[in-house]
PDB file of N, CA and C in Angstrom:
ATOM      1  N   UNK A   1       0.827  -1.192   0.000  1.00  0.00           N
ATOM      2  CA  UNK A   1       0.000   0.000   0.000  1.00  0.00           C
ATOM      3  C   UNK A   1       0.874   1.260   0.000  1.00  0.00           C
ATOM      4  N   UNK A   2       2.052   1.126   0.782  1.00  0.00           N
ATOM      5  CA  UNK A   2       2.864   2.079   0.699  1.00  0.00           C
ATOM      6  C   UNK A   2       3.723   2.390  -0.608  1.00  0.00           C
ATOM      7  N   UNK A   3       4.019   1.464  -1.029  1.00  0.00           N
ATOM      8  CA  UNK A   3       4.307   1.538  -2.842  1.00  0.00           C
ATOM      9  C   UNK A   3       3.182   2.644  -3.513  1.00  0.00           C
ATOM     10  N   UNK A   4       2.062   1.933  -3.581  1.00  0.00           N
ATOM     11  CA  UNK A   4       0.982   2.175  -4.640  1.00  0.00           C
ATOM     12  C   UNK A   4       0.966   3.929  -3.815  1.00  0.00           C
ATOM     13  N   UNK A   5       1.237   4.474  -2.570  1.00  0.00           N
ATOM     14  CA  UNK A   5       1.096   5.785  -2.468  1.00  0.00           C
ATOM     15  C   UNK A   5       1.941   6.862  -3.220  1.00  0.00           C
ATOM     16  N   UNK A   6       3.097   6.406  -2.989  1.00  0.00           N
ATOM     17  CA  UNK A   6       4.185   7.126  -3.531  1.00  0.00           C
ATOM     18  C   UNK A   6       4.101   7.016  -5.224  1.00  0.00           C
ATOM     19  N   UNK A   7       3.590   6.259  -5.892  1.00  0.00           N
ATOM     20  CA  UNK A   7       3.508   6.217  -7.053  1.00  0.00           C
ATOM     21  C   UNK A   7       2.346   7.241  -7.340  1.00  0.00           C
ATOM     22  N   UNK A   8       1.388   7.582  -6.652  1.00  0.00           N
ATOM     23  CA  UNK A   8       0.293   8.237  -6.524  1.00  0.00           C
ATOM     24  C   UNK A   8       0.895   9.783  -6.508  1.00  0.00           C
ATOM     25  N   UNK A   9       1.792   9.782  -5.618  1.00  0.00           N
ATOM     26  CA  UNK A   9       2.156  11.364  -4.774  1.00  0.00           C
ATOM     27  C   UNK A   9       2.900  11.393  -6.088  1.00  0.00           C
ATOM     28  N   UNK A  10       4.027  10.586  -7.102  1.00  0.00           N
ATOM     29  CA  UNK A  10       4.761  11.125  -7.912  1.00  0.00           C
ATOM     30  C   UNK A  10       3.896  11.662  -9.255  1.00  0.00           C
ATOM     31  N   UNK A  11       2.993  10.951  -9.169  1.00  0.00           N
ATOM     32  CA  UNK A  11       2.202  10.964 -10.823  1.00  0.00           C
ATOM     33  C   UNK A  11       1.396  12.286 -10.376  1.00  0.00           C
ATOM     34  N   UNK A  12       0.726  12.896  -9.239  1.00  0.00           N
ATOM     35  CA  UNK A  12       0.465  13.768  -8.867  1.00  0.00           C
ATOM     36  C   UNK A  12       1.342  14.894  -8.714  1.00  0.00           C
ATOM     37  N   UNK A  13       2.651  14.688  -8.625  1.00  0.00           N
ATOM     38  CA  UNK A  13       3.542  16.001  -8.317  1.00  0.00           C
ATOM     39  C   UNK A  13       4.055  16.366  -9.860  1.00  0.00           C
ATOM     40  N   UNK A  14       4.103  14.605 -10.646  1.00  0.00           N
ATOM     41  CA  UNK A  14       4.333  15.410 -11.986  1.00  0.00           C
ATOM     42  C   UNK A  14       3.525  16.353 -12.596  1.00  0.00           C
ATOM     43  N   UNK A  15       1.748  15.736 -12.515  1.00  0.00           N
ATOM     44  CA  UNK A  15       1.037  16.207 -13.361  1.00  0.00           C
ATOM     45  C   UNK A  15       0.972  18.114 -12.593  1.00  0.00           C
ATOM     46  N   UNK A  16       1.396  18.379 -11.312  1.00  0.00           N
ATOM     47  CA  UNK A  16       1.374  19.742 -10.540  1.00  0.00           C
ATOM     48  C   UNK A  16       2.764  20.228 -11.356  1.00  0.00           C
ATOM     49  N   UNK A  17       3.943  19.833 -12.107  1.00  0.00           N
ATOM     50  CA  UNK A  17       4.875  20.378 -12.799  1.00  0.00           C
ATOM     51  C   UNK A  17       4.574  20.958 -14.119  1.00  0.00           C
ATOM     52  N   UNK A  18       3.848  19.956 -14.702  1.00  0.00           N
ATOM     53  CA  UNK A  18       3.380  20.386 -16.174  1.00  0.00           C
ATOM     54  C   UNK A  18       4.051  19.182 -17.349  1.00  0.00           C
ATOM     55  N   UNK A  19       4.564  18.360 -16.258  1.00  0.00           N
ATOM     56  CA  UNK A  19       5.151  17.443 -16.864  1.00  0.00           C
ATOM     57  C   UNK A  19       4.384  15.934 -17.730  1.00  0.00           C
ATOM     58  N   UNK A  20       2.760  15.884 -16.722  1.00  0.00           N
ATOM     59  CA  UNK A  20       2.283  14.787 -17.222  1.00  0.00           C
ATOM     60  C   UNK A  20       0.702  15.175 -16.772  1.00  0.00           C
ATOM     61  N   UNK A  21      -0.033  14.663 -17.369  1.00  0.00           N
ATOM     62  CA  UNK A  21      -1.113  14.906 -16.793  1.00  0.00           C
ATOM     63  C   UNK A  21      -2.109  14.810 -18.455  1.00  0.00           C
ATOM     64  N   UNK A  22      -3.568  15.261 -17.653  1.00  0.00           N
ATOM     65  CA  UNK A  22      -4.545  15.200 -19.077  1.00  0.00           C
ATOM     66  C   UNK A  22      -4.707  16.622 -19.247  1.00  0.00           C
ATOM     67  N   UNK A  23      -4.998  16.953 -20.306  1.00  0.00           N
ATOM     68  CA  UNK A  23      -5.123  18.621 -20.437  1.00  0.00           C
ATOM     69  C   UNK A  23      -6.719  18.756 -20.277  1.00  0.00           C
ATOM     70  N   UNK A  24      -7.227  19.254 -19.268  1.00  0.00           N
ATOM     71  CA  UNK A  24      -8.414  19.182 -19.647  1.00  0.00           C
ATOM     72  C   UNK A  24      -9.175  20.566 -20.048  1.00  0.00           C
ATOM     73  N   UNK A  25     -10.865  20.147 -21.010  1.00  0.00           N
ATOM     74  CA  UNK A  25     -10.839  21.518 -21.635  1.00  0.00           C
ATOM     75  C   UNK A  25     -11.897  22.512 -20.669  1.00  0.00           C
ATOM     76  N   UNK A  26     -10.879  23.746 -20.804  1.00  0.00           N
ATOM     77  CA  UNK A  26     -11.275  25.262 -20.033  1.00  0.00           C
ATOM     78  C   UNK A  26     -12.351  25.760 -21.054  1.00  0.00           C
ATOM     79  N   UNK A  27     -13.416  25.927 -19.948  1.00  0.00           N
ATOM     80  CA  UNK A  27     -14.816  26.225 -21.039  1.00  0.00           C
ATOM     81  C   UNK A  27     -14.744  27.860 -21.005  1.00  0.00           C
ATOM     82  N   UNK A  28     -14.816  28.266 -22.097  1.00  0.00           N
ATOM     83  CA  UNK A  28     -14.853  29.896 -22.694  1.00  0.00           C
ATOM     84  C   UNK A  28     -13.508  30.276 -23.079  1.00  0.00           C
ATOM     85  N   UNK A  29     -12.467  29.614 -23.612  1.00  0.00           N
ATOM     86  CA  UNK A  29     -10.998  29.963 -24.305  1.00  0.00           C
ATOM     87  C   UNK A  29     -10.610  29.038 -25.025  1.00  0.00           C
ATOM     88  N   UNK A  30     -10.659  29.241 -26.531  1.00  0.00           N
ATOM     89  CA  UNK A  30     -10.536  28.720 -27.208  1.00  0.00           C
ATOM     90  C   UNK A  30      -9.370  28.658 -27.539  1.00  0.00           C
ATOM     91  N   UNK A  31      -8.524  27.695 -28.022  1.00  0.00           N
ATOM     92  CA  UNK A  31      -7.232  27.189 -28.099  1.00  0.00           C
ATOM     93  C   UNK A  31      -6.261  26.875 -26.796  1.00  0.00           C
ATOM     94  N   UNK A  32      -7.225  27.005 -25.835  1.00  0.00           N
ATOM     95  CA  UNK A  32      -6.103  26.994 -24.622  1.00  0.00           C
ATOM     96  C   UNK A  32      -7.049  25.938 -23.411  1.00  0.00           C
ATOM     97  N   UNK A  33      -6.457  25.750 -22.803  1.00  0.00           N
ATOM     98  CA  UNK A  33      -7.036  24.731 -21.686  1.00  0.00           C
ATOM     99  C   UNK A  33      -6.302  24.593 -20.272  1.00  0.00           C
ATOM    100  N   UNK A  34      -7.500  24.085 -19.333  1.00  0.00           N
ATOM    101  CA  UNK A  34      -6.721  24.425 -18.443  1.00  0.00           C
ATOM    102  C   UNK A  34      -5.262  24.202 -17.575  1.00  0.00           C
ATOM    103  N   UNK A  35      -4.862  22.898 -18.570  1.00  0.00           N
ATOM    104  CA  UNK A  35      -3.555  22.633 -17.993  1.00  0.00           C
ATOM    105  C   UNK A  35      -2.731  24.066 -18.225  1.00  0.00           C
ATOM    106  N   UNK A  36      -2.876  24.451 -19.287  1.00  0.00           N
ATOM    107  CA  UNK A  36      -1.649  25.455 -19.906  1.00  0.00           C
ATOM    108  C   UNK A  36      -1.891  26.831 -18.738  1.00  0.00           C
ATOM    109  N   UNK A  37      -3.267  26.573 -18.521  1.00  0.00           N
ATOM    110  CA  UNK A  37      -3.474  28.377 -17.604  1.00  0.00           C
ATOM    111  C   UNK A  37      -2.715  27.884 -16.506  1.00  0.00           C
ATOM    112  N   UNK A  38      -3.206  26.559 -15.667  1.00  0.00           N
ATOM    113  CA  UNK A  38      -2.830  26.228 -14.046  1.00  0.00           C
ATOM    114  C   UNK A  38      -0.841  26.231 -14.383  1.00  0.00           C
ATOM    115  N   UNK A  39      -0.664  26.078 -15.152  1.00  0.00           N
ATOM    116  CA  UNK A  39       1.034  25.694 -15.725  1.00  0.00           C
ATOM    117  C   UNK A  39       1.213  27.454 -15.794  1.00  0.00           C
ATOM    118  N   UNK A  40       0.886  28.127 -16.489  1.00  0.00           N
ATOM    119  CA  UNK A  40       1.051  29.752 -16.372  1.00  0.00           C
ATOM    120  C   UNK A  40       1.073  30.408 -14.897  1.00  0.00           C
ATOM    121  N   UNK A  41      -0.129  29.849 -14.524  1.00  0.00           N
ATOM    122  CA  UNK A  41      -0.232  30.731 -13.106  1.00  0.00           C
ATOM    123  C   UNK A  41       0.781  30.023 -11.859  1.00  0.00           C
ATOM    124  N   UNK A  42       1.117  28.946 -12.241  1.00  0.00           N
ATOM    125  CA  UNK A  42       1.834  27.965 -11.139  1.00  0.00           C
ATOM    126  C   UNK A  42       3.421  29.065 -11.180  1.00  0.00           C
ATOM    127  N   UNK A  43       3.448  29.022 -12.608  1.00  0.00           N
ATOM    128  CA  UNK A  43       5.284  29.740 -13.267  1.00  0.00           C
ATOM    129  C   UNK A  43       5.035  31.483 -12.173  1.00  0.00           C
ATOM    130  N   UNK A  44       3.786  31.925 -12.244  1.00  0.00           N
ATOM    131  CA  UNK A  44       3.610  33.527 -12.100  1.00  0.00           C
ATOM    132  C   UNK A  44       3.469  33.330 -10.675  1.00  0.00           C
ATOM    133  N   UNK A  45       3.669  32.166  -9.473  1.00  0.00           N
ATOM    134  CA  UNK A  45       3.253  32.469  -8.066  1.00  0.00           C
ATOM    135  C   UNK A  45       1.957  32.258  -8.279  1.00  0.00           C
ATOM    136  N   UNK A  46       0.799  32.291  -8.769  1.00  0.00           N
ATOM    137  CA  UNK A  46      -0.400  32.371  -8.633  1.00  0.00           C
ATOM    138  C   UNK A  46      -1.471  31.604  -8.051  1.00  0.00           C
ATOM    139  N   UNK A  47      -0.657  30.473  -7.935  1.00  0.00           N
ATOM    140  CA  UNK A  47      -1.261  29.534  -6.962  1.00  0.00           C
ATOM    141  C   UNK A  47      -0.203  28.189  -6.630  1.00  0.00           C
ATOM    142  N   UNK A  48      -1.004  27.767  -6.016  1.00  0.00           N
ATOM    143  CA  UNK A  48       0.142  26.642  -5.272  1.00  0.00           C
ATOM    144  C   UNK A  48       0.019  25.183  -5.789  1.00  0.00           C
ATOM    145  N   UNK A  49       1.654  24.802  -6.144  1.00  0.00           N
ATOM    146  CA  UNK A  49       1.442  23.331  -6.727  1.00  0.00           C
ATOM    147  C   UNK A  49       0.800  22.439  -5.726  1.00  0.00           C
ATOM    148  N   UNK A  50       0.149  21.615  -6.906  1.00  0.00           N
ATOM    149  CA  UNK A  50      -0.870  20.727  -6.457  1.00  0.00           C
ATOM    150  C   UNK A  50      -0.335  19.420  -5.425  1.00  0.00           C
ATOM    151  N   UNK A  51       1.209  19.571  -5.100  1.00  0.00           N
ATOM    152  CA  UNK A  51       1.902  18.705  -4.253  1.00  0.00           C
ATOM    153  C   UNK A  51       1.843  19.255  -3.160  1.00  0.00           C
ATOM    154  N   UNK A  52       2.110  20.662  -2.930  1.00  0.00           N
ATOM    155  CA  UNK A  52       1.947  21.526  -1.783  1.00  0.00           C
ATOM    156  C   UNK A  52       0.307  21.397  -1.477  1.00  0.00           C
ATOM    157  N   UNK A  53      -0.766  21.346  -1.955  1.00  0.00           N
ATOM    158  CA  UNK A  53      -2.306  21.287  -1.789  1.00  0.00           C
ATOM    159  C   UNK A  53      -2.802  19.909  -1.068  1.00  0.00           C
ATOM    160  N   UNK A  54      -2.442  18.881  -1.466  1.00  0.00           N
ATOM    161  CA  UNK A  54      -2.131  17.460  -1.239  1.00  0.00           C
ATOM    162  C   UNK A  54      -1.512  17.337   0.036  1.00  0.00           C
ATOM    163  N   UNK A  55      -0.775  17.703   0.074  1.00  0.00           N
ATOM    164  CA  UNK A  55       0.216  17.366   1.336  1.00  0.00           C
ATOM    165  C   UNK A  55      -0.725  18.489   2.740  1.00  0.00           C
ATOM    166  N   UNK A  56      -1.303  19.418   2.406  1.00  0.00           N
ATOM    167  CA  UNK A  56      -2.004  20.052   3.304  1.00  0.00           C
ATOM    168  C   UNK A  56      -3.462  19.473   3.576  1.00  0.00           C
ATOM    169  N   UNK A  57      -3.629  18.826   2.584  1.00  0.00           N
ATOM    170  CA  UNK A  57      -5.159  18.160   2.756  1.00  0.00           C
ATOM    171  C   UNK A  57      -5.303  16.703   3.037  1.00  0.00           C
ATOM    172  N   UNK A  58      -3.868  16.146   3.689  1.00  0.00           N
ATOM    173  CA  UNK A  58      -3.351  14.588   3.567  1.00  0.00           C
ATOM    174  C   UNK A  58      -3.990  13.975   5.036  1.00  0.00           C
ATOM    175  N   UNK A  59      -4.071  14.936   6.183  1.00  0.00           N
ATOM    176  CA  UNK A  59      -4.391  14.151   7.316  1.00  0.00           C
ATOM    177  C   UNK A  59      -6.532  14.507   6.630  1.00  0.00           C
ATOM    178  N   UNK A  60      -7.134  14.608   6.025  1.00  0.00           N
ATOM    179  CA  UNK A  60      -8.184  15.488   5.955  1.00  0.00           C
ATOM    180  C   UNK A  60      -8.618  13.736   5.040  1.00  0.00           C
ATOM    181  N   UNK A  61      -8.243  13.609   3.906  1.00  0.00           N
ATOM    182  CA  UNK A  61      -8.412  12.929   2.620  1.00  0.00           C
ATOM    183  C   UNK A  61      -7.547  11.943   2.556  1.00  0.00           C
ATOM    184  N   UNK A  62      -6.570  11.642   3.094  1.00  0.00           N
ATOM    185  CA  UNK A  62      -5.836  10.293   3.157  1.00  0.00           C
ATOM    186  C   UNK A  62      -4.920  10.454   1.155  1.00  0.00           C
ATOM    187  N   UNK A  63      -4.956   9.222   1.309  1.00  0.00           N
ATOM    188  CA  UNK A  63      -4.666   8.905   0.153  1.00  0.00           C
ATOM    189  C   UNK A  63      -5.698   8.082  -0.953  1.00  0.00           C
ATOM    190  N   UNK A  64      -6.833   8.222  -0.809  1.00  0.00           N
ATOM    191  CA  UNK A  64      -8.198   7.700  -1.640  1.00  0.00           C
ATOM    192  C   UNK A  64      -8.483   9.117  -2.522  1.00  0.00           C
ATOM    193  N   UNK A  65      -7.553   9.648  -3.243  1.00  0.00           N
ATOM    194  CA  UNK A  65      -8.006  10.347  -4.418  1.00  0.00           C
ATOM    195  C   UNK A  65      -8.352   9.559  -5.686  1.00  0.00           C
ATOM    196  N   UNK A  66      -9.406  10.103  -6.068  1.00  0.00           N
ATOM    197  CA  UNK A  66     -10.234   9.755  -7.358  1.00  0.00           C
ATOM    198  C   UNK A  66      -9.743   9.931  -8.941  1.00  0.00           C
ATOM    199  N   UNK A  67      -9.849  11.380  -8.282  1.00  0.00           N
ATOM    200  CA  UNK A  67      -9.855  12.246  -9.401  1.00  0.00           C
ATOM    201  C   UNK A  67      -9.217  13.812  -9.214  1.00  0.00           C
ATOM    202  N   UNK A  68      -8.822  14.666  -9.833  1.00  0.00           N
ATOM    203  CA  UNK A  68      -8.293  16.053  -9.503  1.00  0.00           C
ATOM    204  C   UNK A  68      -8.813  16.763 -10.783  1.00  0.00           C
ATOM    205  N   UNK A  69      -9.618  18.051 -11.078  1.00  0.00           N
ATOM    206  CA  UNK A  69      -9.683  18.900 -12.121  1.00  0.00           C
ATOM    207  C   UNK A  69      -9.724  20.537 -11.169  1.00  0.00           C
ATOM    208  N   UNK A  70      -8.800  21.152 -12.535  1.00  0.00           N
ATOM    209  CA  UNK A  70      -8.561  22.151 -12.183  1.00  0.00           C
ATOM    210  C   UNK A  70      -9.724  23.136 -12.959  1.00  0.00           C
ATOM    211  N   UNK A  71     -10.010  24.076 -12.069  1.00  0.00           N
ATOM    212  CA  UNK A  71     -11.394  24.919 -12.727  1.00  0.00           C
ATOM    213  C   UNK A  71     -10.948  26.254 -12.174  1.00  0.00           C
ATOM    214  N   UNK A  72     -11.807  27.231 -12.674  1.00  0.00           N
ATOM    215  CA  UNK A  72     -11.586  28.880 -12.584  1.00  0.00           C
ATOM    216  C   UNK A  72     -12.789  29.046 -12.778  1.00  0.00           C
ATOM    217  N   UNK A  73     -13.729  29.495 -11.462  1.00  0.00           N
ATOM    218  CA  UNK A  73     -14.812  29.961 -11.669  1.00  0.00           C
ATOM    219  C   UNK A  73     -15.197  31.450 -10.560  1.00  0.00           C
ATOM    220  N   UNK A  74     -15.769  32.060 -11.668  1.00  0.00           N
ATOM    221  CA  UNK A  74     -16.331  33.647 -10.907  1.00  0.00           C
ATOM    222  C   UNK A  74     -14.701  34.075 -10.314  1.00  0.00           C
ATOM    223  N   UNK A  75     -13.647  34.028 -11.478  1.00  0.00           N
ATOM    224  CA  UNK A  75     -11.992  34.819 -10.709  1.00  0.00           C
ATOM    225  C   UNK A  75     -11.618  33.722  -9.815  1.00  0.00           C
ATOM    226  N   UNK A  76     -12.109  32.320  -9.780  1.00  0.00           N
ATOM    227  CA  UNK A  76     -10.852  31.830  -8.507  1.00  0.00           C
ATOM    228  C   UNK A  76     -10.430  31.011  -9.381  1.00  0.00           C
ATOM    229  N   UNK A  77      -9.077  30.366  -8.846  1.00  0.00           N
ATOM    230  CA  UNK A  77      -8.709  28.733  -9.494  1.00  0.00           C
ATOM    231  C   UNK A  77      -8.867  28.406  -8.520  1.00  0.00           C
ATOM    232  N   UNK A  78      -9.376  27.132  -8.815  1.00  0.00           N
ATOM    233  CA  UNK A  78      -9.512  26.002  -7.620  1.00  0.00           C
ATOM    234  C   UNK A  78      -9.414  24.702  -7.990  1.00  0.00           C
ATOM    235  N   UNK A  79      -8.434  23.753  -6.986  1.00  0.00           N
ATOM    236  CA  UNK A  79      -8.826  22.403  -7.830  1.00  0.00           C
ATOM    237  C   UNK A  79      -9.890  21.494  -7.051  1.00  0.00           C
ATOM    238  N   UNK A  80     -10.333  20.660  -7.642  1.00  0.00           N
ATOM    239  CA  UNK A  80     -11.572  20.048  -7.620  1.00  0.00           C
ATOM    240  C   UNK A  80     -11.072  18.360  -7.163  1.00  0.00           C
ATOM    241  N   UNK A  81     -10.776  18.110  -5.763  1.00  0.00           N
ATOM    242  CA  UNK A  81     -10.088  16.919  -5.312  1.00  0.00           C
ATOM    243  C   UNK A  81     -11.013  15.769  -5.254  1.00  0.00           C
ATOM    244  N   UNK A  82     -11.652  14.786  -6.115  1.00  0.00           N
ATOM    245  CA  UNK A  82     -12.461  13.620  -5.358  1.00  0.00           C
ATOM    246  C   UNK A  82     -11.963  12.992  -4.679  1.00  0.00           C
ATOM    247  N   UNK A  83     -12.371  12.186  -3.652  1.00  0.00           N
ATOM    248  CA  UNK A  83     -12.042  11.163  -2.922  1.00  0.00           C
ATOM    249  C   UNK A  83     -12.628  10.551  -2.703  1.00  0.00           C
ATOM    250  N   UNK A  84     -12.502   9.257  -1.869  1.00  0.00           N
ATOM    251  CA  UNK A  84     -13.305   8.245  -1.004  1.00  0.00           C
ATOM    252  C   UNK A  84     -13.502   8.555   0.236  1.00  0.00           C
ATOM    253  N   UNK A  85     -14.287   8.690   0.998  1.00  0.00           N
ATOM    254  CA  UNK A  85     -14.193   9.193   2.349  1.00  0.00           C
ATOM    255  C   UNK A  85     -14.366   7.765   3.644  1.00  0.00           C
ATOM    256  N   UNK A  86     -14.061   7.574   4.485  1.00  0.00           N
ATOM    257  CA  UNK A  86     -13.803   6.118   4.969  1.00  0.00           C
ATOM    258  C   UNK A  86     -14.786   5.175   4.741  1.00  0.00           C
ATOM    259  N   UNK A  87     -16.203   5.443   4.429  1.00  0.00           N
ATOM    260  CA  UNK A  87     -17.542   4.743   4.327  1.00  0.00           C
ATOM    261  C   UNK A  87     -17.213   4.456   2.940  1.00  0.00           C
ATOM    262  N   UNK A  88     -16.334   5.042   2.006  1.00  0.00           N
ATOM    263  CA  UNK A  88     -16.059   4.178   0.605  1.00  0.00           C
ATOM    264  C   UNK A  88     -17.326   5.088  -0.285  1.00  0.00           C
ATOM    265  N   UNK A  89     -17.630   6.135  -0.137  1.00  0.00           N
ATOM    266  CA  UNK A  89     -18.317   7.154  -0.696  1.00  0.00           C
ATOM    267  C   UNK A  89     -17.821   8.320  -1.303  1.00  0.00           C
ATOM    268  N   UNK A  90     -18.044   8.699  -2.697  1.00  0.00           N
ATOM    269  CA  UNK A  90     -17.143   9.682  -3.020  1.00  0.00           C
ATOM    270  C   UNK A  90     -17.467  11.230  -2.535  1.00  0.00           C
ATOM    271  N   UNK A  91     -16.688  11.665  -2.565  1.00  0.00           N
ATOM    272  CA  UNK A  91     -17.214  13.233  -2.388  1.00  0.00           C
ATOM    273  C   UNK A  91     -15.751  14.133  -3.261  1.00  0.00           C
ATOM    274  N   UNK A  92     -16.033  15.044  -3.152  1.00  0.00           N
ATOM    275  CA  UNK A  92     -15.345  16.726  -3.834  1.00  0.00           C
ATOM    276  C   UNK A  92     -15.134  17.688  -2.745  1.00  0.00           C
ATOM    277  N   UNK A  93     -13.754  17.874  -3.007  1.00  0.00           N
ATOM    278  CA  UNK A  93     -13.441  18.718  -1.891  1.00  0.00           C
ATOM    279  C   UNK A  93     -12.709  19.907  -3.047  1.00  0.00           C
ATOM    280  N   UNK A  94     -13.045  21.345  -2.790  1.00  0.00           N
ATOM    281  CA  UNK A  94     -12.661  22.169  -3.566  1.00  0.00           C
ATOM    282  C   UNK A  94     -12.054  23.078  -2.721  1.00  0.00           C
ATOM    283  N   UNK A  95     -10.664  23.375  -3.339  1.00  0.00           N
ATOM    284  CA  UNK A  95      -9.463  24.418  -2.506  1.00  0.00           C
ATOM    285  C   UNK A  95      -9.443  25.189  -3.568  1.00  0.00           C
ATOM    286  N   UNK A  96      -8.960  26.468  -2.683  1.00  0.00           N
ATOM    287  CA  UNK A  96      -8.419  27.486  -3.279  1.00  0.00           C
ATOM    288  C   UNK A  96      -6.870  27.261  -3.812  1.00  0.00           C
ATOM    289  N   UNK A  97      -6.916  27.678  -5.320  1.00  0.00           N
ATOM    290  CA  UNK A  97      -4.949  27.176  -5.942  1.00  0.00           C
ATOM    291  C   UNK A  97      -4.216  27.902  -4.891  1.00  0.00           C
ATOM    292  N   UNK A  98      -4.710  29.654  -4.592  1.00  0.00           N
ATOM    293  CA  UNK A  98      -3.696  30.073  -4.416  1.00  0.00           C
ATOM    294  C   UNK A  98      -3.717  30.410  -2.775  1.00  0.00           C
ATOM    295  N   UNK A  99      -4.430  29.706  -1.921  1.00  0.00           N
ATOM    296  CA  UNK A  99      -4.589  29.923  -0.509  1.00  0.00           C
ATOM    297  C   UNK A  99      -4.502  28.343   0.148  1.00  0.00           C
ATOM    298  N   UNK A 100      -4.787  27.326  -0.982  1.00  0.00           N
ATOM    299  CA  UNK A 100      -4.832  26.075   0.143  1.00  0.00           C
ATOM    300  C   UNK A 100      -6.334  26.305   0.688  1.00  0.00           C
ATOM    301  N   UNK A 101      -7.070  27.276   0.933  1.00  0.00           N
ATOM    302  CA  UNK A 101      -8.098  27.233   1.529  1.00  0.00           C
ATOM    303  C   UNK A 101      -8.975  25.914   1.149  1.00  0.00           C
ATOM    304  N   UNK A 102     -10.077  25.810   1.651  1.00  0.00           N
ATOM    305  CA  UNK A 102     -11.068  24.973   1.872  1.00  0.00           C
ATOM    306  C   UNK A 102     -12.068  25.365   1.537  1.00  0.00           C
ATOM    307  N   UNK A 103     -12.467  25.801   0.051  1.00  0.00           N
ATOM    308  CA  UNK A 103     -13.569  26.381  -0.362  1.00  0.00           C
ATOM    309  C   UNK A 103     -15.475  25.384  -0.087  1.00  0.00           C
ATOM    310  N   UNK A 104     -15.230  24.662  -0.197  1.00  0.00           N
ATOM    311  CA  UNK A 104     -16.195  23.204   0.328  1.00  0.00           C
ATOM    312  C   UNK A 104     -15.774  21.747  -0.128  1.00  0.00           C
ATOM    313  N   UNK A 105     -16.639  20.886   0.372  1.00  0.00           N
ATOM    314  CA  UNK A 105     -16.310  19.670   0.877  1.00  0.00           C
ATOM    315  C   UNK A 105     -17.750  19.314   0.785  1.00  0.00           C
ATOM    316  N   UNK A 106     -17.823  18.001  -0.490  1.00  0.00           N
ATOM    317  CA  UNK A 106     -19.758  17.976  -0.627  1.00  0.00           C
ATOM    318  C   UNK A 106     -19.466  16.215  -0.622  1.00  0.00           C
ATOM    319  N   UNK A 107     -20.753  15.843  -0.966  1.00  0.00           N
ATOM    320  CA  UNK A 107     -20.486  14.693  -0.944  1.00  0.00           C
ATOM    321  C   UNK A 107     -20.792  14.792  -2.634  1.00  0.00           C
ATOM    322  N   UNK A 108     -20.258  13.714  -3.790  1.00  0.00           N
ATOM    323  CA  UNK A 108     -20.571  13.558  -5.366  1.00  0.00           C
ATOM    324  C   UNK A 108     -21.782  12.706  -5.141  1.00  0.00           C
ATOM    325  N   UNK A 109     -22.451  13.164  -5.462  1.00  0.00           N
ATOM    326  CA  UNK A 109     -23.866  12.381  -5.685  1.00  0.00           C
ATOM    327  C   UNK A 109     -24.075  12.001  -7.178  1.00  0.00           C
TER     328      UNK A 109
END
């Protein structure tokens, strides 16, 4: 189990470099998506790699991530963390890129 984490934390710290990951598409900008903005704003200070976000939300969420998408809505970035929560139920936990904050925590229905 401890294997399968660290393989988790690396494929996660790459895809927070710009090194690997899915590009996914940013609705209202055409030719661009949001890997390339979160990769811009990461280079400008603008928010915090997604290894630094992880590691603050690790006693909170464990290591049962799902899924991660990065979104910008109404001026924020935020990424969009699924998980399993111990009952084996998913939920979405949404931080602020550039505070770490704790914008909410729902369950995915």
């Amino acid at each position: 189990m401890r294997i399968a984490r660290c393989i988790m934390i690396v494929i996660l710290a790459a895809f927070a470099a710009g090194s690997a990951g899915t590009a996914l598409a940013d609705k209202g900008r055409r030719g661009r998506d949001s890997h390339d903005e979160l990769n811009e704003a990461r280079k400008r200070g603008e928010v915090l790699p997604l290894a630094q976000i992880l590691k603050m939300l690790e006693a909170r969420i464990g290591n049962r991530i799902v899924e991660i998408e990065f979104e910008e809505e109404h001026g924020v970035m935020a990424y969009g963390i699924y998980y399993l929560d111990p009952a084996g139920r998913r939920r979405e936990v949404y931080v602020d890129a550039a505070t770490g904050k704790i914008l909410e925590d729902k369950r995915d229905d």
